[in-house]
N, C-alpha and C. Protein backbone atom coordinates (compact mmCIF):
# COMPACT_ATOMS: atom_id res chain seq x y z
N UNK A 1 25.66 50.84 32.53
CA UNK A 1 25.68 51.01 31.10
C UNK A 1 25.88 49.64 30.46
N UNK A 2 24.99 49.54 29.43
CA UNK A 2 25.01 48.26 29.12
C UNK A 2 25.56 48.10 27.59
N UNK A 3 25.86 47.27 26.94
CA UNK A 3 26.48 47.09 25.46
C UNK A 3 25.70 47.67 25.01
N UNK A 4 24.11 47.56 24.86
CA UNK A 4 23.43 48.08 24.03
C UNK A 4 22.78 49.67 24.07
N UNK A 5 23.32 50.24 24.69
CA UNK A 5 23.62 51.39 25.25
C UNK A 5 24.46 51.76 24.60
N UNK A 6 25.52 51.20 24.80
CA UNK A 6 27.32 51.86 23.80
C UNK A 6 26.96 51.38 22.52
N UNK A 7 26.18 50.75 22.16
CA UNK A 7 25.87 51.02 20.04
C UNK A 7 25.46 51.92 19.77
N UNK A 8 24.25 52.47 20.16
CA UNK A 8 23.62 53.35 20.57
C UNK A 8 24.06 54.93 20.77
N UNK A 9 25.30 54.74 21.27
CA UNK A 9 25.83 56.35 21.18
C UNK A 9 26.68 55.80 20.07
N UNK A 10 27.34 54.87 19.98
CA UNK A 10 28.74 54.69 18.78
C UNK A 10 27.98 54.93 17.63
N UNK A 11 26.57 54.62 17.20
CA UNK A 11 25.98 54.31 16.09
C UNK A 11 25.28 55.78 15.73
N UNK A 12 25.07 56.82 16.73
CA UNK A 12 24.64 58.09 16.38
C UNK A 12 25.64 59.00 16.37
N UNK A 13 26.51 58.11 17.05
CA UNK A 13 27.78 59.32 16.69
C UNK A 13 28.73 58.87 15.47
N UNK A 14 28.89 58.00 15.06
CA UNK A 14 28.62 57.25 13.40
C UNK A 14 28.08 58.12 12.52
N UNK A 15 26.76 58.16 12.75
CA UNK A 15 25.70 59.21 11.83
C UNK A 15 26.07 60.61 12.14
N UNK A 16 25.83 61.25 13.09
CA UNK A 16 26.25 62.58 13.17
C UNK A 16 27.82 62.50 12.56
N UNK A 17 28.29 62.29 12.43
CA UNK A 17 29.67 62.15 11.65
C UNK A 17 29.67 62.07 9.83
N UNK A 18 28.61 61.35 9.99
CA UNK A 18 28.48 61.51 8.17
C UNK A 18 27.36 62.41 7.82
N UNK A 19 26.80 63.09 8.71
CA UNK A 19 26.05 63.75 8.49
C UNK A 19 26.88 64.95 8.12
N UNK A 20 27.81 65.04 9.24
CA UNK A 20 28.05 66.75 9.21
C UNK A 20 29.37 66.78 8.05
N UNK A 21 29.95 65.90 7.76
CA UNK A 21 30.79 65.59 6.68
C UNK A 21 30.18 65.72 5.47
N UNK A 22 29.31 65.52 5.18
CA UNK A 22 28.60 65.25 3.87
C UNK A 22 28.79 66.29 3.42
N UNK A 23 28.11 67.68 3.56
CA UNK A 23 28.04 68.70 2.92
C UNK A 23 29.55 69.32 2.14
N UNK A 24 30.36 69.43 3.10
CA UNK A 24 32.15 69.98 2.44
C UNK A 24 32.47 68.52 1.82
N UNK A 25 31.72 67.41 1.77
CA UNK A 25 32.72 66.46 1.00
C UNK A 25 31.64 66.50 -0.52
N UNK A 26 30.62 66.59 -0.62
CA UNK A 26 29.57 66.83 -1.75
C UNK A 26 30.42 68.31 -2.65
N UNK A 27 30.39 69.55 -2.12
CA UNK A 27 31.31 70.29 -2.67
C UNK A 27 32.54 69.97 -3.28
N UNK A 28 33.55 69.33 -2.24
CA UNK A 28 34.88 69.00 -3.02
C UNK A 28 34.29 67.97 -4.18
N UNK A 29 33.57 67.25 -4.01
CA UNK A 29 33.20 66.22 -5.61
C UNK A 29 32.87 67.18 -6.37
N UNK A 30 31.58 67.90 -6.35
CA UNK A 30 31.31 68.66 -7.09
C UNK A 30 32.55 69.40 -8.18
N UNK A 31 33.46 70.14 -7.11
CA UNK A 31 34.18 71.07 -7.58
C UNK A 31 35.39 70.41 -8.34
N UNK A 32 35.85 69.00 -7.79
CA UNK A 32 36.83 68.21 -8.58
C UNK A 32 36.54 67.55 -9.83
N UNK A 33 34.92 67.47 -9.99
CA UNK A 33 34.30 66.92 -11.37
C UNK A 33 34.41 67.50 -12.40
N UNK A 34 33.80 69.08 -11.66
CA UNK A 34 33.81 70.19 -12.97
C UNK A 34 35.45 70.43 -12.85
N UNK A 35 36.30 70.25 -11.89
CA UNK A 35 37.85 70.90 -12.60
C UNK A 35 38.53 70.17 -13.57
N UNK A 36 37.99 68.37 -13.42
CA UNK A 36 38.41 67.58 -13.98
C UNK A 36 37.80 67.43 -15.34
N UNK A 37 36.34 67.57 -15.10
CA UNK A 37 35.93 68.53 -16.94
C UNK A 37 36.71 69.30 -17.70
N UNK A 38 36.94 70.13 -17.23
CA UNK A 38 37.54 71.60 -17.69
C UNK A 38 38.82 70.85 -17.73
N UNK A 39 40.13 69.83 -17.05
CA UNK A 39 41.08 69.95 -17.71
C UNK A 39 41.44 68.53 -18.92
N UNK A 40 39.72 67.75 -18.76
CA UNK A 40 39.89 67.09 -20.23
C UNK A 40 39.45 67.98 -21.58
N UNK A 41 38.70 68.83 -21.32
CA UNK A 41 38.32 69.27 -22.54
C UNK A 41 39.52 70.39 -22.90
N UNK A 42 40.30 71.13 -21.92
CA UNK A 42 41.58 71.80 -22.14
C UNK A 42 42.81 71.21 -22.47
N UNK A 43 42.57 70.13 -22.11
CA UNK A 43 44.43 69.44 -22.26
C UNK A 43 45.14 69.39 -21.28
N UNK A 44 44.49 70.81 -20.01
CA UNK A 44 45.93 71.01 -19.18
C UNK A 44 45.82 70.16 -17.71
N UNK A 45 46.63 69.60 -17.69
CA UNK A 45 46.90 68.52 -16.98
C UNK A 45 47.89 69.06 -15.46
N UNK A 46 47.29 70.15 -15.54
CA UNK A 46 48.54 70.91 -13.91
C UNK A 46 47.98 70.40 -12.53
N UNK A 47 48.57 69.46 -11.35
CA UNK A 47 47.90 69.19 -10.60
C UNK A 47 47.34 70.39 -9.71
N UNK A 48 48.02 71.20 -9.42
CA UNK A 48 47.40 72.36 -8.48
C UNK A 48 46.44 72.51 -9.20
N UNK A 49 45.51 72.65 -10.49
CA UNK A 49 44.49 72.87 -10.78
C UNK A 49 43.45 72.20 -10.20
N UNK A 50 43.72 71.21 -9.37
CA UNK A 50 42.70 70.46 -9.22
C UNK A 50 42.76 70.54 -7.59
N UNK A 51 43.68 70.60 -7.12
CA UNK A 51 43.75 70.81 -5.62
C UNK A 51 43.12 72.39 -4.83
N UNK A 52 43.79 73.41 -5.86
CA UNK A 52 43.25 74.59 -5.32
C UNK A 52 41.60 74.98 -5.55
N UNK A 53 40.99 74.53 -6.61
CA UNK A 53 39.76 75.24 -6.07
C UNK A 53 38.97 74.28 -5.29
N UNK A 54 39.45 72.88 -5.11
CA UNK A 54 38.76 72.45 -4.11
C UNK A 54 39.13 72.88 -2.90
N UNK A 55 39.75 73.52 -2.02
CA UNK A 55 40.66 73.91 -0.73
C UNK A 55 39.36 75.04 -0.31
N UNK A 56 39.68 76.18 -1.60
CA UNK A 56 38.71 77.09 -1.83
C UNK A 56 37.16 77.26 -1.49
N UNK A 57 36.72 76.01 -2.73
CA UNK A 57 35.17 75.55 -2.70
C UNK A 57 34.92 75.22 -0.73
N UNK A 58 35.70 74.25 -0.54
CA UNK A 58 35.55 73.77 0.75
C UNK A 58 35.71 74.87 2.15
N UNK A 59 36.52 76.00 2.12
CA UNK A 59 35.94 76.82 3.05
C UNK A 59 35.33 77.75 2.51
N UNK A 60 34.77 78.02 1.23
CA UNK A 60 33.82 78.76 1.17
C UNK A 60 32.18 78.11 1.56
N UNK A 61 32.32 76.73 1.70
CA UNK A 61 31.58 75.84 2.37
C UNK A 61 31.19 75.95 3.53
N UNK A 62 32.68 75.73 3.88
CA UNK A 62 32.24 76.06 5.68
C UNK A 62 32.28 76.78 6.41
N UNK A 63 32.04 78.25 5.40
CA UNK A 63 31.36 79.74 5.80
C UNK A 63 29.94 79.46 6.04
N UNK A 64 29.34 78.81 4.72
CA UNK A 64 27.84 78.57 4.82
C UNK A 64 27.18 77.95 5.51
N UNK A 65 28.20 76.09 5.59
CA UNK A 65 27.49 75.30 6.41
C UNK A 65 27.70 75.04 7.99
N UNK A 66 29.28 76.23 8.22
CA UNK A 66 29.74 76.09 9.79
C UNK A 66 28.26 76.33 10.79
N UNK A 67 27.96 77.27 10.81
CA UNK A 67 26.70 77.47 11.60
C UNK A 67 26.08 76.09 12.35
N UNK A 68 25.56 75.17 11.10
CA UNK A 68 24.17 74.24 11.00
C UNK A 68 25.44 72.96 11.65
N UNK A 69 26.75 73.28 10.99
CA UNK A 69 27.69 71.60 11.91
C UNK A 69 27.86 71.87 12.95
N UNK A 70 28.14 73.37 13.62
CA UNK A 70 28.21 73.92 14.90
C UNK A 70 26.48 73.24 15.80
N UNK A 71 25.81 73.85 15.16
CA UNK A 71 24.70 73.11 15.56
C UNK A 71 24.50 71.76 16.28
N UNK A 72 24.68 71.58 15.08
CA UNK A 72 24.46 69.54 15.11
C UNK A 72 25.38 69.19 16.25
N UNK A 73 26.47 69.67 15.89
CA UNK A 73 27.35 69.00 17.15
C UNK A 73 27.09 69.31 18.40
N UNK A 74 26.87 70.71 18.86
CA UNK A 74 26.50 70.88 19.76
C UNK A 74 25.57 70.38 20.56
N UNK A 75 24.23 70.05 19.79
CA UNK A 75 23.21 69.19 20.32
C UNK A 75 23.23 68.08 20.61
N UNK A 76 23.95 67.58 19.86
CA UNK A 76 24.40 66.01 20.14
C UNK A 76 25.43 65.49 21.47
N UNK A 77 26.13 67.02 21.76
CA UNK A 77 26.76 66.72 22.68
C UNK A 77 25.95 67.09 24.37
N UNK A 78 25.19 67.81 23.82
CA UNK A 78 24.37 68.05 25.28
C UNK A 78 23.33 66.83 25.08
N UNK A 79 23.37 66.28 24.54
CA UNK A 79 22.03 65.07 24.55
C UNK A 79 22.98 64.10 25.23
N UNK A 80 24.03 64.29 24.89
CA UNK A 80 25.01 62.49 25.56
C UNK A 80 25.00 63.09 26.86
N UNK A 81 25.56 64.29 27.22
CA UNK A 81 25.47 64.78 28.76
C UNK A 81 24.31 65.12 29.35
N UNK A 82 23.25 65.43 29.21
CA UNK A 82 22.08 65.86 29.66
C UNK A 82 21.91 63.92 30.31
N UNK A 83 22.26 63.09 29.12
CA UNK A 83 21.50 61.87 29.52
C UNK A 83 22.46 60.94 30.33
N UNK A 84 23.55 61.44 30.60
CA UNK A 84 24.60 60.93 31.35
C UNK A 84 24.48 59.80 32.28
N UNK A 85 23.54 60.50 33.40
CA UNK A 85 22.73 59.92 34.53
C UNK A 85 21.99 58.35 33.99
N UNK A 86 21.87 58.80 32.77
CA UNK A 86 21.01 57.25 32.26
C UNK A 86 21.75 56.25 31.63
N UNK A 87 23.04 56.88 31.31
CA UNK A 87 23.92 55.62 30.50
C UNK A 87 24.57 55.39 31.45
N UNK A 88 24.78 56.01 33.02
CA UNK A 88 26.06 55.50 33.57
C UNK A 88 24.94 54.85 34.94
N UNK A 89 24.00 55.44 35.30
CA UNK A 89 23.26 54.98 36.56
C UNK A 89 22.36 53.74 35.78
């Protein structure tokens, strides 16, 4: 196994990492923008307002998107082992 070999997995497993992050972290923005709308144009300034429906938003997230990160990961991990033989021989 050579250095350029180990970028190579560090650098896709880098990406698969912001890949599968993206989606529950796009939601929590989403959901902290509009709470943070809603408590300038209200006045009310309560922090749990802003913590709870992102908690919320975010596993109602990863009802939808668990499947497709289950996925991803999974594949990615039989691709490093399937190819084992080639990064270590």
């Amino acid at each position: 196994m050579n250095g350029e070999m180990v970028i190579s997995i560090a650098e896709r497993g880098v990406y698969m990492t912001l890949m599968i992050s993206l989606p529950l972290m796009l939601v929590a923005l989403l959901v902290g923008l509009l709470v943070s709308i809603f408590q300038a144009t209200t006045q009310i300034q309560e922090q749990t307002l802003a913590f709870i429906p992102k908690v919320i938003a975010v596993m109602i997230a990863l009802i939808f998107f668990g499947p497709w990160m289950l996925t991803q990961i999974v594949t990615y991990a039989f691709d490093i082992f399937s190819n084992l033989t080639r990064y270590i021989g």
